[in-house]
C-alpha atoms as a PDB file:
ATOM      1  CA  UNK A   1       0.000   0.000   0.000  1.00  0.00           C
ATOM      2  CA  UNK A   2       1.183   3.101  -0.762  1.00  0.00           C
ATOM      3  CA  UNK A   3       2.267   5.946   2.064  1.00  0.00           C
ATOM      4  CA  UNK A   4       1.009   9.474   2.019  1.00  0.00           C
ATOM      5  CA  UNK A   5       4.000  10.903   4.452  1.00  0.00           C
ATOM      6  CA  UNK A   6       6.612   9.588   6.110  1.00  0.00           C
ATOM      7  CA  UNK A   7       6.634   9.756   9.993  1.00  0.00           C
ATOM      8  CA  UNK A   8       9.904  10.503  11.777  1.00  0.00           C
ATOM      9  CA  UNK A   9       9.660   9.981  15.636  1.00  0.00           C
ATOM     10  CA  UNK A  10      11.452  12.062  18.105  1.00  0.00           C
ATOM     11  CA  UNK A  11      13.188  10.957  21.316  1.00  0.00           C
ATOM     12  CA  UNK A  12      10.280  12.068  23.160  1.00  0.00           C
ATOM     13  CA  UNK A  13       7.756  10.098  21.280  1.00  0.00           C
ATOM     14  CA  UNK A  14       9.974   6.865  22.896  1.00  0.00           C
ATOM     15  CA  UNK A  15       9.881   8.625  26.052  1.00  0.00           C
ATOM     16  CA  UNK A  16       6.140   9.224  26.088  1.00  0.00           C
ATOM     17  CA  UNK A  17       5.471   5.508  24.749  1.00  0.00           C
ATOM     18  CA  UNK A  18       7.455   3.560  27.212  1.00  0.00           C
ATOM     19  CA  UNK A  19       5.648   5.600  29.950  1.00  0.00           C
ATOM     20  CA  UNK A  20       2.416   3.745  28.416  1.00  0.00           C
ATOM     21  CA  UNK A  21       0.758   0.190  29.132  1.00  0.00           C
ATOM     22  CA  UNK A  22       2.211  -1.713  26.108  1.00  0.00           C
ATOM     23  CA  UNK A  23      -1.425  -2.103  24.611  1.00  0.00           C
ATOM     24  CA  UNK A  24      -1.328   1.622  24.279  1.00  0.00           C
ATOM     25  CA  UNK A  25       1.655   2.581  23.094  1.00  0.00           C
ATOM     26  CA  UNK A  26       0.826  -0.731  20.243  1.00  0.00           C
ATOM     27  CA  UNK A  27      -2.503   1.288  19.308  1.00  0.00           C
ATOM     28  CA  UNK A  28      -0.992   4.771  19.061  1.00  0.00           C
ATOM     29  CA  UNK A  29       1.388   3.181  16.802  1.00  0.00           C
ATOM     30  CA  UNK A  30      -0.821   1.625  15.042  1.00  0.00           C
ATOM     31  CA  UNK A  31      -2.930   4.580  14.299  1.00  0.00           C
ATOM     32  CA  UNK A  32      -0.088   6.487  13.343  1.00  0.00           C
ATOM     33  CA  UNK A  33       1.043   3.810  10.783  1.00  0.00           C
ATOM     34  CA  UNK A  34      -2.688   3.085   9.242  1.00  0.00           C
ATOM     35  CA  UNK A  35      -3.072   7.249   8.831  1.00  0.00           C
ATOM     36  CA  UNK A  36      -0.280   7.073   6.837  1.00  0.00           C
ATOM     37  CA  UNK A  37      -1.954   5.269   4.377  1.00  0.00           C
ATOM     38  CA  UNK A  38      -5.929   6.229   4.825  1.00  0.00           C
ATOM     39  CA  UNK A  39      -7.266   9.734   5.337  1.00  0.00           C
ATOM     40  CA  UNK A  40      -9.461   9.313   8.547  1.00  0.00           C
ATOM     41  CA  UNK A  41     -10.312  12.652  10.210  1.00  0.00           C
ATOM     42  CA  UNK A  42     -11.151  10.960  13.398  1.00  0.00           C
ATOM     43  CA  UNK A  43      -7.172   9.766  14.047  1.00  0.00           C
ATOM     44  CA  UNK A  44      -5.373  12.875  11.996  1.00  0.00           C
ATOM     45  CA  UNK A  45      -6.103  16.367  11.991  1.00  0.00           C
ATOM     46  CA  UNK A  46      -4.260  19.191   9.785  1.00  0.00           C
ATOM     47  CA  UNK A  47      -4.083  22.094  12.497  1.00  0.00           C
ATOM     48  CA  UNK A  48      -1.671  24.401  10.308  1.00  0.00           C
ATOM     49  CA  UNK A  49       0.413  23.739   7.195  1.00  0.00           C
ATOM     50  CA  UNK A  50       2.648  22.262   8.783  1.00  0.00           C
ATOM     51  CA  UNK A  51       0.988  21.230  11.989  1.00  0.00           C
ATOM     52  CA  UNK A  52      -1.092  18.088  12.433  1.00  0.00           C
ATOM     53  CA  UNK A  53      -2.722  16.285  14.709  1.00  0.00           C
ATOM     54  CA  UNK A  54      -2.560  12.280  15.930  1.00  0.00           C
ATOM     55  CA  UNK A  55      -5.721  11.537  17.687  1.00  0.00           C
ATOM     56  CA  UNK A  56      -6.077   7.713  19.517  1.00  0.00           C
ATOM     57  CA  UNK A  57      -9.094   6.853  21.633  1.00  0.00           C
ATOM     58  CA  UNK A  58      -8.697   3.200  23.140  1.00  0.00           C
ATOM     59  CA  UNK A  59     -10.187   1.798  26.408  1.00  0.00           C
ATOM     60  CA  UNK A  60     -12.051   5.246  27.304  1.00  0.00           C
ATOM     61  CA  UNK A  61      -8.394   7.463  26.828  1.00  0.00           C
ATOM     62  CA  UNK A  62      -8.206   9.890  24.638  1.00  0.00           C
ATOM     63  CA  UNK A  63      -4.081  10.528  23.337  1.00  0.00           C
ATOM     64  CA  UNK A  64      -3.655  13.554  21.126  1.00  0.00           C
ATOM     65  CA  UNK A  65       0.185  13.766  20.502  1.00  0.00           C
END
């Protein structure tokens, strides 16, 4: 399947992940990985041109990184 964008993580995207329960940190990736490839409005949000949003809602938490 064919990617959109490319998604560099920063140190602090490890950081904020290993602070996580694994299932978490596995869905936020995951989310991150299938927006690459689908335009869904409810997990990515274009905030400014060069600004967006990652959106994950699993087991009642909402993570907007």
């Amino acid at each position: 399947m064919k990617k959109n964008f490319d998604v560099i993580f920063l140190q602090e995207v490890f950081d904020f992940l290993k602070e996580l329960k694994p299932k978490h940190s596995e869905k936020i990736i995951y989310n991150i990985r299938k927006s690459q490839t689908k335009n869904d409005p409810e997990l990515f949000k274009k905030l400014s041109n060069e600004i967006w949003e990652f959106r994950t809602l699993y087991q009642g938490n909402h993570f907007d990184y």
